[in-house]
PDB file of N, CA and C in Angstrom:
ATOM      1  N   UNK A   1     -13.043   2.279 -12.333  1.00  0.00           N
ATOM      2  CA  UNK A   1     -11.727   2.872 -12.497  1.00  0.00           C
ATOM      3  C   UNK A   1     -10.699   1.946 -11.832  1.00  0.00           C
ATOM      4  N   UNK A   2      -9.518   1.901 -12.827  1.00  0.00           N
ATOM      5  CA  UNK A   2      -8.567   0.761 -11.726  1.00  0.00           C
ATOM      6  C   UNK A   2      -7.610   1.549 -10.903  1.00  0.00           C
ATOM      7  N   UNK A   3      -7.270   0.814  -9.895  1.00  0.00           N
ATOM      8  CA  UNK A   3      -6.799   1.265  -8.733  1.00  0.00           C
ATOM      9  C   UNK A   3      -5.735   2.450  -8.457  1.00  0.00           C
ATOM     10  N   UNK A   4      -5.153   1.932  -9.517  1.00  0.00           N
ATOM     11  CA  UNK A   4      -3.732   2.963  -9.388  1.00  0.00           C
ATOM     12  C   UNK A   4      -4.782   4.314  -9.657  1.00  0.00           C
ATOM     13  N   UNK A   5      -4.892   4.301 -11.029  1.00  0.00           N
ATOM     14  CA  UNK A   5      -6.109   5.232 -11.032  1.00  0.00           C
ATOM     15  C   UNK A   5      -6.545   6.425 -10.015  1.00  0.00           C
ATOM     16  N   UNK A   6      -7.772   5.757  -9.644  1.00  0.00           N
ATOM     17  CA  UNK A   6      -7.862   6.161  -8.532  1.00  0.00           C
ATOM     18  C   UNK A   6      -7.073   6.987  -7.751  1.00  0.00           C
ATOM     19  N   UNK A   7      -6.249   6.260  -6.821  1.00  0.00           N
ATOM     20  CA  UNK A   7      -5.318   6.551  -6.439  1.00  0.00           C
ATOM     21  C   UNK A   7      -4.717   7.963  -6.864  1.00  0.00           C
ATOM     22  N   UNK A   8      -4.282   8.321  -8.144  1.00  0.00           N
ATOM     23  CA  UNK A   8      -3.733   9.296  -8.453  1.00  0.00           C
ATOM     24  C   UNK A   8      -4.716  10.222  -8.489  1.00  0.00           C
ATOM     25  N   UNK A   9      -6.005   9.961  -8.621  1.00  0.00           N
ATOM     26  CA  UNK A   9      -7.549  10.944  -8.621  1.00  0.00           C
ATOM     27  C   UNK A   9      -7.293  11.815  -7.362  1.00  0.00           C
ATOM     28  N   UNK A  10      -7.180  10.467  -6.504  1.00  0.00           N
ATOM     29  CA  UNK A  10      -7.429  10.846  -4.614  1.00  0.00           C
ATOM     30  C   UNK A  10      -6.485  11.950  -4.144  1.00  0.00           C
ATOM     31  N   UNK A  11      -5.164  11.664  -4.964  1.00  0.00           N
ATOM     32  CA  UNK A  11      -4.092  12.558  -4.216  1.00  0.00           C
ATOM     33  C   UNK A  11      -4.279  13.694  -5.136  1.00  0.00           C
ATOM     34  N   UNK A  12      -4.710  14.032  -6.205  1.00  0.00           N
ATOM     35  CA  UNK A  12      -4.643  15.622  -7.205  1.00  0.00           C
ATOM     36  C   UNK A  12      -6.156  16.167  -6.421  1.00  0.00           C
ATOM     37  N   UNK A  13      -7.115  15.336  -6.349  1.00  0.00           N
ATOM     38  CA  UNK A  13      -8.458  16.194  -6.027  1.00  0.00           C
ATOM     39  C   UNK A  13      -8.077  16.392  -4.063  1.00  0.00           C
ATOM     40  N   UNK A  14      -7.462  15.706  -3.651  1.00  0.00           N
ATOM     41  CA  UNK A  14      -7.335  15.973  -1.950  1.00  0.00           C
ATOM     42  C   UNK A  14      -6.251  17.208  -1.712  1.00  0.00           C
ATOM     43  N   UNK A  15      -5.335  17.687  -2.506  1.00  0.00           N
ATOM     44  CA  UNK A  15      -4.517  18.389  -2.955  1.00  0.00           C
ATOM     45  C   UNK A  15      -5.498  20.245  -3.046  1.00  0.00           C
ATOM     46  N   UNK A  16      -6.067  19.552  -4.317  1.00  0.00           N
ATOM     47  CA  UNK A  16      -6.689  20.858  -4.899  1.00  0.00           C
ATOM     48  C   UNK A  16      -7.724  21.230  -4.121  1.00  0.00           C
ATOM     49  N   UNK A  17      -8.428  20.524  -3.128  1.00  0.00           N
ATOM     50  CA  UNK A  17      -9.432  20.676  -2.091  1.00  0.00           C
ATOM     51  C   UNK A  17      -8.907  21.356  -0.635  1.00  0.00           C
ATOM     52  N   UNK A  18      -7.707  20.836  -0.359  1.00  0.00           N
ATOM     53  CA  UNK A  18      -6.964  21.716   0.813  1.00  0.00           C
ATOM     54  C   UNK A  18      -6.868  23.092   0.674  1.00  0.00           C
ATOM     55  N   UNK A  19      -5.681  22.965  -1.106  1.00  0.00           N
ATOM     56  CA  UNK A  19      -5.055  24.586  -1.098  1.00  0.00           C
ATOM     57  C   UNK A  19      -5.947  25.325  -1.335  1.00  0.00           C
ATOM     58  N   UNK A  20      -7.572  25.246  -1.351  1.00  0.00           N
ATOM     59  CA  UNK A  20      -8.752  26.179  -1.368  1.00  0.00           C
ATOM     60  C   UNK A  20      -8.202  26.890  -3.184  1.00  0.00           C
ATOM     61  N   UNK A  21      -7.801  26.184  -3.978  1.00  0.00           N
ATOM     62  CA  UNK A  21      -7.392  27.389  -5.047  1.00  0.00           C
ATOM     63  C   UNK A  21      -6.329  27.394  -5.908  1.00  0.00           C
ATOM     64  N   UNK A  22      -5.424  28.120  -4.653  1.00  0.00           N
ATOM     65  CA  UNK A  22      -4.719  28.764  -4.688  1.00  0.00           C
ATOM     66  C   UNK A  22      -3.404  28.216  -5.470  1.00  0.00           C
ATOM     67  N   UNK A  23      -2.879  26.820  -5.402  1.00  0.00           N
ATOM     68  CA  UNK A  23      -1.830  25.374  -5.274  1.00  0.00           C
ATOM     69  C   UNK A  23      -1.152  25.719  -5.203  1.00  0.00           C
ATOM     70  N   UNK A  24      -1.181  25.887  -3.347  1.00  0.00           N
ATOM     71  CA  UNK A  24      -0.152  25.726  -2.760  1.00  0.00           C
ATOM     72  C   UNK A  24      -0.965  25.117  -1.415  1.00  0.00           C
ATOM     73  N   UNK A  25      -0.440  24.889  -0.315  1.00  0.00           N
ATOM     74  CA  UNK A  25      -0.800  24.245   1.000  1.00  0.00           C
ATOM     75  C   UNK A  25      -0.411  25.038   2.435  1.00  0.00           C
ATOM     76  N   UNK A  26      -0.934  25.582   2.937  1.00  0.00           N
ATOM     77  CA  UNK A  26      -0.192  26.269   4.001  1.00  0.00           C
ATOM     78  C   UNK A  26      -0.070  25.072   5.206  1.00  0.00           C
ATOM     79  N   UNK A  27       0.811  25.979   6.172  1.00  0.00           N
ATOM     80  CA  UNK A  27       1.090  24.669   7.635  1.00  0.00           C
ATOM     81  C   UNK A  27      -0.488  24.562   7.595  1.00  0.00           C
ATOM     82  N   UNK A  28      -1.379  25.420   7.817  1.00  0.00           N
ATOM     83  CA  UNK A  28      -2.428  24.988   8.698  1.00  0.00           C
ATOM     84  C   UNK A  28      -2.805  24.211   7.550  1.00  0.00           C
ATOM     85  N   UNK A  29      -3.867  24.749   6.148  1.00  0.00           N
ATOM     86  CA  UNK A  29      -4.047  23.856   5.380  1.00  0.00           C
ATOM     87  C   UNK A  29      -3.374  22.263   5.373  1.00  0.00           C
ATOM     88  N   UNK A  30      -1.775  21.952   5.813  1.00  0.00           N
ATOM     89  CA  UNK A  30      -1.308  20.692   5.199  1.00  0.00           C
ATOM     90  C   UNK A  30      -2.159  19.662   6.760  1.00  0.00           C
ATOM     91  N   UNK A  31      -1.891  20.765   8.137  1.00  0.00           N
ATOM     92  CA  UNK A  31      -2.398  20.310   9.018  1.00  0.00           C
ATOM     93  C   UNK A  31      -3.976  19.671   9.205  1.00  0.00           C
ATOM     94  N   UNK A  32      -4.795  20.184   8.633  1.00  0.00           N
ATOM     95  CA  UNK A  32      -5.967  20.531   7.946  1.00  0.00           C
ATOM     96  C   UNK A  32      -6.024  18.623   7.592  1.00  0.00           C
ATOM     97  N   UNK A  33      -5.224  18.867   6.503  1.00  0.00           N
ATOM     98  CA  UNK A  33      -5.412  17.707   5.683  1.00  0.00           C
ATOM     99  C   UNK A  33      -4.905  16.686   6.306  1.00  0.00           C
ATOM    100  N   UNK A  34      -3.838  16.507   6.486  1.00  0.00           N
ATOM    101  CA  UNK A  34      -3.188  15.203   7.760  1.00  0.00           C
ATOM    102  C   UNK A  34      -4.272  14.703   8.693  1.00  0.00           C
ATOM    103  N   UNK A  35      -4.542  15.980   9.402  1.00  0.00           N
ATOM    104  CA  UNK A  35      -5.460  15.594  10.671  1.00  0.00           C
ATOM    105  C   UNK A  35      -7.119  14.916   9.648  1.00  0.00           C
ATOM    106  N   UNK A  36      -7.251  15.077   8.781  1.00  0.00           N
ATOM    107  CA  UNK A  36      -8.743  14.410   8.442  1.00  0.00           C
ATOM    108  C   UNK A  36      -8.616  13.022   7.347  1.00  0.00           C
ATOM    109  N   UNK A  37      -6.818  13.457   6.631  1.00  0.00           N
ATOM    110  CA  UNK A  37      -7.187  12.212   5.541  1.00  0.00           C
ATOM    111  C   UNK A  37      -6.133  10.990   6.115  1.00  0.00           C
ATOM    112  N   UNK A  38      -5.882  11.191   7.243  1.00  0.00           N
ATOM    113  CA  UNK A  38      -4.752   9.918   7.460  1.00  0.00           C
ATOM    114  C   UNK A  38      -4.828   9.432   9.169  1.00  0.00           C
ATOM    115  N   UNK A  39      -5.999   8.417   8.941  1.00  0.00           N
ATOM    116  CA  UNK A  39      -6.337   7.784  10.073  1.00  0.00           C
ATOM    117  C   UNK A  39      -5.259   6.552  11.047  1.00  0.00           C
ATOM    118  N   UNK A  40      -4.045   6.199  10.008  1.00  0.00           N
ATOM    119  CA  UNK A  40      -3.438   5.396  10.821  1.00  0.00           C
ATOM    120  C   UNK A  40      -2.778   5.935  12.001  1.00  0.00           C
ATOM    121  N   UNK A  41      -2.658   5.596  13.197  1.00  0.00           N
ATOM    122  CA  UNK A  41      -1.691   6.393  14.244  1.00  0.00           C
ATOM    123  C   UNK A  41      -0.370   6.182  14.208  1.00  0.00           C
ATOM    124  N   UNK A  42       0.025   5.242  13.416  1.00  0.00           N
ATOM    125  CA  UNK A  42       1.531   5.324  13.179  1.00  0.00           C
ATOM    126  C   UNK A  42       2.080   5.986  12.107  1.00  0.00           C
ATOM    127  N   UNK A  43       1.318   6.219  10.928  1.00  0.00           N
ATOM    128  CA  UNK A  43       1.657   7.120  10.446  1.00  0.00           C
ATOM    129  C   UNK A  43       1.264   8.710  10.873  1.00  0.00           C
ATOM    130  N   UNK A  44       0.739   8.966  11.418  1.00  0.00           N
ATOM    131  CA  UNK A  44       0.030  10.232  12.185  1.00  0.00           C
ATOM    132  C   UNK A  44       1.358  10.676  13.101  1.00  0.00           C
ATOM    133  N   UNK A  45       1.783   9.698  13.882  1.00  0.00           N
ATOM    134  CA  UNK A  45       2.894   9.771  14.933  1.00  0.00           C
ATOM    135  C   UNK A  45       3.981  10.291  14.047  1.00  0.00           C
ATOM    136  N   UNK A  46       4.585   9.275  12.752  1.00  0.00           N
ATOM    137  CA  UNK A  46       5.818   9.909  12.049  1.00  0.00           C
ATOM    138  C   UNK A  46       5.470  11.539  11.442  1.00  0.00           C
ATOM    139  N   UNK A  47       4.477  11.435  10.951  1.00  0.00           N
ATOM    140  CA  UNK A  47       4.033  13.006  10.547  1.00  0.00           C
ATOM    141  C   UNK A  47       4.289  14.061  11.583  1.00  0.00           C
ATOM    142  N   UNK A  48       3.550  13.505  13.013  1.00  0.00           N
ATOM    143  CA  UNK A  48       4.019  14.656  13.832  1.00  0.00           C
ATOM    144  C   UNK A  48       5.405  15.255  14.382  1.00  0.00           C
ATOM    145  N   UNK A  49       5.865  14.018  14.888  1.00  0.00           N
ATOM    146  CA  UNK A  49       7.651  13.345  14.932  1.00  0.00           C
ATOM    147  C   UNK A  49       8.210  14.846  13.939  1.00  0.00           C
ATOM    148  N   UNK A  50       8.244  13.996  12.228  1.00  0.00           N
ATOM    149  CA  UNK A  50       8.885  14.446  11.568  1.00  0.00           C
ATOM    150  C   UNK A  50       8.921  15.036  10.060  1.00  0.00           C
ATOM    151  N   UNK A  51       7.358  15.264  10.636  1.00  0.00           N
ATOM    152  CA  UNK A  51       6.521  16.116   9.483  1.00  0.00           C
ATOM    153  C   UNK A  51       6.957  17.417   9.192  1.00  0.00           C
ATOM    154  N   UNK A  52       6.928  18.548  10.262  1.00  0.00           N
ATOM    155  CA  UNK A  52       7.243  19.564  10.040  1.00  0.00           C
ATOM    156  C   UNK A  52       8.384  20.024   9.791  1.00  0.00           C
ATOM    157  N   UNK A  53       9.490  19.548   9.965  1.00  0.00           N
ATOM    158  CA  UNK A  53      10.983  19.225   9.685  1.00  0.00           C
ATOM    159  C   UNK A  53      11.081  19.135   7.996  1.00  0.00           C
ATOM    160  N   UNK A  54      10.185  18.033   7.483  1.00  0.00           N
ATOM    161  CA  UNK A  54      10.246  17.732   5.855  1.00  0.00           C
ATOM    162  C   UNK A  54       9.777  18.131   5.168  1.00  0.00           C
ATOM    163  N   UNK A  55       8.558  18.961   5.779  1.00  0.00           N
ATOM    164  CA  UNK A  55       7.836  20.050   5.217  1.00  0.00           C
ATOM    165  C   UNK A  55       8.509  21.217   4.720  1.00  0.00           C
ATOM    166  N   UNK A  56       9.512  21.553   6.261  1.00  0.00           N
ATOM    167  CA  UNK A  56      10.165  22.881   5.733  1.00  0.00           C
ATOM    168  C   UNK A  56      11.095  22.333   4.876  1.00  0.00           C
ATOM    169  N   UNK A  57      11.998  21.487   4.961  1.00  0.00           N
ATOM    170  CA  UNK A  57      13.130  21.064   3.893  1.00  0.00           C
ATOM    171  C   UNK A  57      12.358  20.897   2.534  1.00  0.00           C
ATOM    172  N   UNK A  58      11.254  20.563   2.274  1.00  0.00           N
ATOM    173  CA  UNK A  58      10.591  20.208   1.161  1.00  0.00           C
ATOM    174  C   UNK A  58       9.970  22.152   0.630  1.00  0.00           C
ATOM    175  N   UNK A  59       9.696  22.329   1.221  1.00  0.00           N
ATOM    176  CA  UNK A  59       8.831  23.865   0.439  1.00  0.00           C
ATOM    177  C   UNK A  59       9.485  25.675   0.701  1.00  0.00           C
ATOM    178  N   UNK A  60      11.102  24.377   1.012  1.00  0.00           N
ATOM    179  CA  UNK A  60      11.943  25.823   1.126  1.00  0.00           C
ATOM    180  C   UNK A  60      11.723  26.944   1.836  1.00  0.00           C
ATOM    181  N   UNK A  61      12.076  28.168   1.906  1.00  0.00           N
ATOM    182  CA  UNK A  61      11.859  29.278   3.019  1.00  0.00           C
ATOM    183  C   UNK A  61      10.408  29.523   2.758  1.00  0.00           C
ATOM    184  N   UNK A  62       9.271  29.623   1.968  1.00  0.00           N
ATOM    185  CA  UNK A  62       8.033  30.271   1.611  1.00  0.00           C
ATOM    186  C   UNK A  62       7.192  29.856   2.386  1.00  0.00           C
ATOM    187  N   UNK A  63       7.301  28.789   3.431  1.00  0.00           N
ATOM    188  CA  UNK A  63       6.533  28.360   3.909  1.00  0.00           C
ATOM    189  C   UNK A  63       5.018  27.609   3.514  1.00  0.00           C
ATOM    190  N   UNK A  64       5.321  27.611   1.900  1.00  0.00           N
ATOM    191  CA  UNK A  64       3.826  27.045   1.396  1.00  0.00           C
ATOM    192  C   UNK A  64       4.557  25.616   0.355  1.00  0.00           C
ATOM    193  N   UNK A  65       3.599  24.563   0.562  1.00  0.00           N
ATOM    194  CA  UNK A  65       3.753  23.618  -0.169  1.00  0.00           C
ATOM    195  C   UNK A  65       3.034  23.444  -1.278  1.00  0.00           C
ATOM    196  N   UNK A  66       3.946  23.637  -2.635  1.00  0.00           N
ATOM    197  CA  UNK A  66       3.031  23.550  -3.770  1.00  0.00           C
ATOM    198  C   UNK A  66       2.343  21.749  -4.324  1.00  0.00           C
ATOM    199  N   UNK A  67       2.324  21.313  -5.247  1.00  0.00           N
ATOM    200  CA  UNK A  67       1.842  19.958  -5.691  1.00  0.00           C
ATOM    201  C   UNK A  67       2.996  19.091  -6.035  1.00  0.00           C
ATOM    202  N   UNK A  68       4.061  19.795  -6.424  1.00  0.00           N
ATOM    203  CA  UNK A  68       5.325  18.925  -6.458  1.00  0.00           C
ATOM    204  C   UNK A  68       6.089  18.549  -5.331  1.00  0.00           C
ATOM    205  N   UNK A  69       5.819  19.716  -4.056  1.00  0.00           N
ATOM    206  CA  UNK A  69       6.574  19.151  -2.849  1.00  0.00           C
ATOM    207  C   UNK A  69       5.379  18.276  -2.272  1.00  0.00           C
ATOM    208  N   UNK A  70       3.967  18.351  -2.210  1.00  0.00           N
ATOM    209  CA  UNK A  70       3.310  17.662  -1.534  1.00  0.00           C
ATOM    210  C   UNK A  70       3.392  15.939  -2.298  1.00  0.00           C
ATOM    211  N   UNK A  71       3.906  16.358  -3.574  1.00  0.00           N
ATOM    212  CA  UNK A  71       3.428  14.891  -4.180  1.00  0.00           C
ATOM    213  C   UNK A  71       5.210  14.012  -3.424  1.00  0.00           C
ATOM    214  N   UNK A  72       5.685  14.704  -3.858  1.00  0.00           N
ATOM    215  CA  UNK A  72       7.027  14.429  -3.127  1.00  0.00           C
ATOM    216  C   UNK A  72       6.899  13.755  -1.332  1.00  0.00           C
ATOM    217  N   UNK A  73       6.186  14.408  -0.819  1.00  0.00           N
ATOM    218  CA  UNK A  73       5.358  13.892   0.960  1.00  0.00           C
ATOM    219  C   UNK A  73       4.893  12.904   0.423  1.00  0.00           C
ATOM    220  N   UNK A  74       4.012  12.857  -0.055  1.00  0.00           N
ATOM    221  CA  UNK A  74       3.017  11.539  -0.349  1.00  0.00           C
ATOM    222  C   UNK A  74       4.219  10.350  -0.566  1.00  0.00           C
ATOM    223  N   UNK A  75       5.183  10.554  -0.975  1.00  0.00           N
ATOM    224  CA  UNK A  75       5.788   9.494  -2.128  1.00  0.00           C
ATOM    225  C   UNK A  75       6.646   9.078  -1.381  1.00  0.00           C
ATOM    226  N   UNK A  76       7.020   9.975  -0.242  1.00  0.00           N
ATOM    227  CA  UNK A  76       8.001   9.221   1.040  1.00  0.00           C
ATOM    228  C   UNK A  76       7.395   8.915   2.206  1.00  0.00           C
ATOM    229  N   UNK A  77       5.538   9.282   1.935  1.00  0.00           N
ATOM    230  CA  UNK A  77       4.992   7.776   3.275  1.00  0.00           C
ATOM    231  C   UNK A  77       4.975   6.892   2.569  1.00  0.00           C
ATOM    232  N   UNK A  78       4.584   6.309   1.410  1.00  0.00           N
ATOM    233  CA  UNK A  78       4.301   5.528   0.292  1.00  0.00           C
ATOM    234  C   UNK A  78       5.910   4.157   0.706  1.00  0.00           C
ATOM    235  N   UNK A  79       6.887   4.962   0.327  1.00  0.00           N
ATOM    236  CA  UNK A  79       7.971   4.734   0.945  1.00  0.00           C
ATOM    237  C   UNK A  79       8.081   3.510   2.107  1.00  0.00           C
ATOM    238  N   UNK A  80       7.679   4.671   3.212  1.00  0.00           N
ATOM    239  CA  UNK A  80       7.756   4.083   4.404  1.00  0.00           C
ATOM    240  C   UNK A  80       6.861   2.989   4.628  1.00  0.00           C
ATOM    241  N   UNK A  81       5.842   3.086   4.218  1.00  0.00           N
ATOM    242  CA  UNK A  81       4.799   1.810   4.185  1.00  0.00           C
ATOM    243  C   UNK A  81       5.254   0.582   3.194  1.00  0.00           C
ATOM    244  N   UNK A  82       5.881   0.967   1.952  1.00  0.00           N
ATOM    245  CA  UNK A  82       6.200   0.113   1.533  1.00  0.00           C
ATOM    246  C   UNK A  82       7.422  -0.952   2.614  1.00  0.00           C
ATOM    247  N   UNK A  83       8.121  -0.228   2.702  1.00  0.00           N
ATOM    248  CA  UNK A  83       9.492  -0.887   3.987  1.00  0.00           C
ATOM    249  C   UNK A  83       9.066  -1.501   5.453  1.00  0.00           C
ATOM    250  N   UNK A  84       7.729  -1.030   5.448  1.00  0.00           N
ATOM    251  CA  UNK A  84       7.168  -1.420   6.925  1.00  0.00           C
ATOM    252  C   UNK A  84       6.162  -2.748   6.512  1.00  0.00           C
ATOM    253  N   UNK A  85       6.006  -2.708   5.056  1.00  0.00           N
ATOM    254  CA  UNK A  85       4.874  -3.966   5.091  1.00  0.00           C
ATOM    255  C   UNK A  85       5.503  -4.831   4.721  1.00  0.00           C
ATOM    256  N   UNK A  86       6.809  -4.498   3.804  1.00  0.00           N
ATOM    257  CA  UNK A  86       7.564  -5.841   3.285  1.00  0.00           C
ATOM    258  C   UNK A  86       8.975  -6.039   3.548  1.00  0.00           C
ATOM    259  N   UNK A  87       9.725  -4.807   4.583  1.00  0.00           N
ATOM    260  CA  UNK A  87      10.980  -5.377   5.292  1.00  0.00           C
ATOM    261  C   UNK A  87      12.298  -5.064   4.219  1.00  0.00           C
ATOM    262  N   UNK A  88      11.975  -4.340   2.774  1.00  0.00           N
ATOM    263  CA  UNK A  88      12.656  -3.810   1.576  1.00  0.00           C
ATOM    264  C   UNK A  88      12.968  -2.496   1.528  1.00  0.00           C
ATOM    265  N   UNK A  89      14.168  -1.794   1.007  1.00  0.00           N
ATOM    266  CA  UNK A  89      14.184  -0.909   0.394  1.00  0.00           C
ATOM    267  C   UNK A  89      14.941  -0.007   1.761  1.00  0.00           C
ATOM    268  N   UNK A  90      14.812   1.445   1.439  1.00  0.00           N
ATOM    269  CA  UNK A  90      15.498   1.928   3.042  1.00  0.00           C
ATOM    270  C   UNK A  90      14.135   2.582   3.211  1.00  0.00           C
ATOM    271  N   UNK A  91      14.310   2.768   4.290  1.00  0.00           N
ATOM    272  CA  UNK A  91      12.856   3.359   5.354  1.00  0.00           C
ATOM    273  C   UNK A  91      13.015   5.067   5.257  1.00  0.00           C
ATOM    274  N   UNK A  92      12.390   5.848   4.575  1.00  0.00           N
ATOM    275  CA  UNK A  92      13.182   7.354   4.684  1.00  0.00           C
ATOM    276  C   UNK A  92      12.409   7.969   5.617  1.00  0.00           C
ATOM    277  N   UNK A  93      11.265   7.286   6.493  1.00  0.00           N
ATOM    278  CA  UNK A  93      10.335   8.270   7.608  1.00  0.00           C
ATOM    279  C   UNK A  93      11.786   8.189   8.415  1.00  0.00           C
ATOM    280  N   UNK A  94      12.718   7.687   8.670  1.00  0.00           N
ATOM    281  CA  UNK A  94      13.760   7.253   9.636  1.00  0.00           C
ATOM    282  C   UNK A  94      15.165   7.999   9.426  1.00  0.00           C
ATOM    283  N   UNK A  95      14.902   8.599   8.073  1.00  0.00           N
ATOM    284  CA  UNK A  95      16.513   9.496   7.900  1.00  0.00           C
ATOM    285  C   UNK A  95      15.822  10.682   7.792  1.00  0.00           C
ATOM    286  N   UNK A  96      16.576  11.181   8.353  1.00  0.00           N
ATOM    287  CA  UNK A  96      16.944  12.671   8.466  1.00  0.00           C
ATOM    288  C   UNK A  96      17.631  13.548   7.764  1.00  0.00           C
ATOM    289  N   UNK A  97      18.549  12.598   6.474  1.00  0.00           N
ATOM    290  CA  UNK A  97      19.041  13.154   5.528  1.00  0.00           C
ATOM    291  C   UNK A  97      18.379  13.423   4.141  1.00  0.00           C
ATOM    292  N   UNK A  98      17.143  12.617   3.873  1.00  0.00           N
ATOM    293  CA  UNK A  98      16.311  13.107   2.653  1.00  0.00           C
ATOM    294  C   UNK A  98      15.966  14.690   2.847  1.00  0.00           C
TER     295      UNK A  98
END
């Protein structure tokens, strides 16, 4: 399978494996998942920092994150890694206004 591929496998089946079901993600569930699928500590650090902050701005008052706000998370570490490996683009782990 080629990469990108993949890739999009990893994030729909790691998704549908958290929300037990249901698709959606609760705090603990998203916690759940952070704490086992994302070993870097600098990204671990921005998650904790300013995870729960974008979480709530992202999944509105309900407190549950469905597949469009989580894919939306994914797509602004994606983001940030991109700006941290090649020095491009704006950094959005760093605003507070997304």
């Amino acid at each position: 399978m080629a990469r990108l591929e993949q890739a999009i496998q990893n994030i729909v089946d790691i998704f549908v494996e958290y929300s037990d079901g249901d698709g959606k993600l609760s705090k603990d569930e998203m916690k759940k998942l952070f704490d086992k699928e994302i070993e870097n500590p600098e990204i671990k650090a921005k998650i904790e920092e300013g995870g729960a902050k974008a979480m709530r701005k992202m999944s509105g008052f309900d407190g549950q994150v469905n597949f469009k706000e989580f894919s939306r998370c994914v797509c602004m570490m994606a983001k940030c890694h991109y700006h941290k490996k090649t020095g491009k683009g704006k950094a959005p782990c760093e605003d507070d206004s997304e």
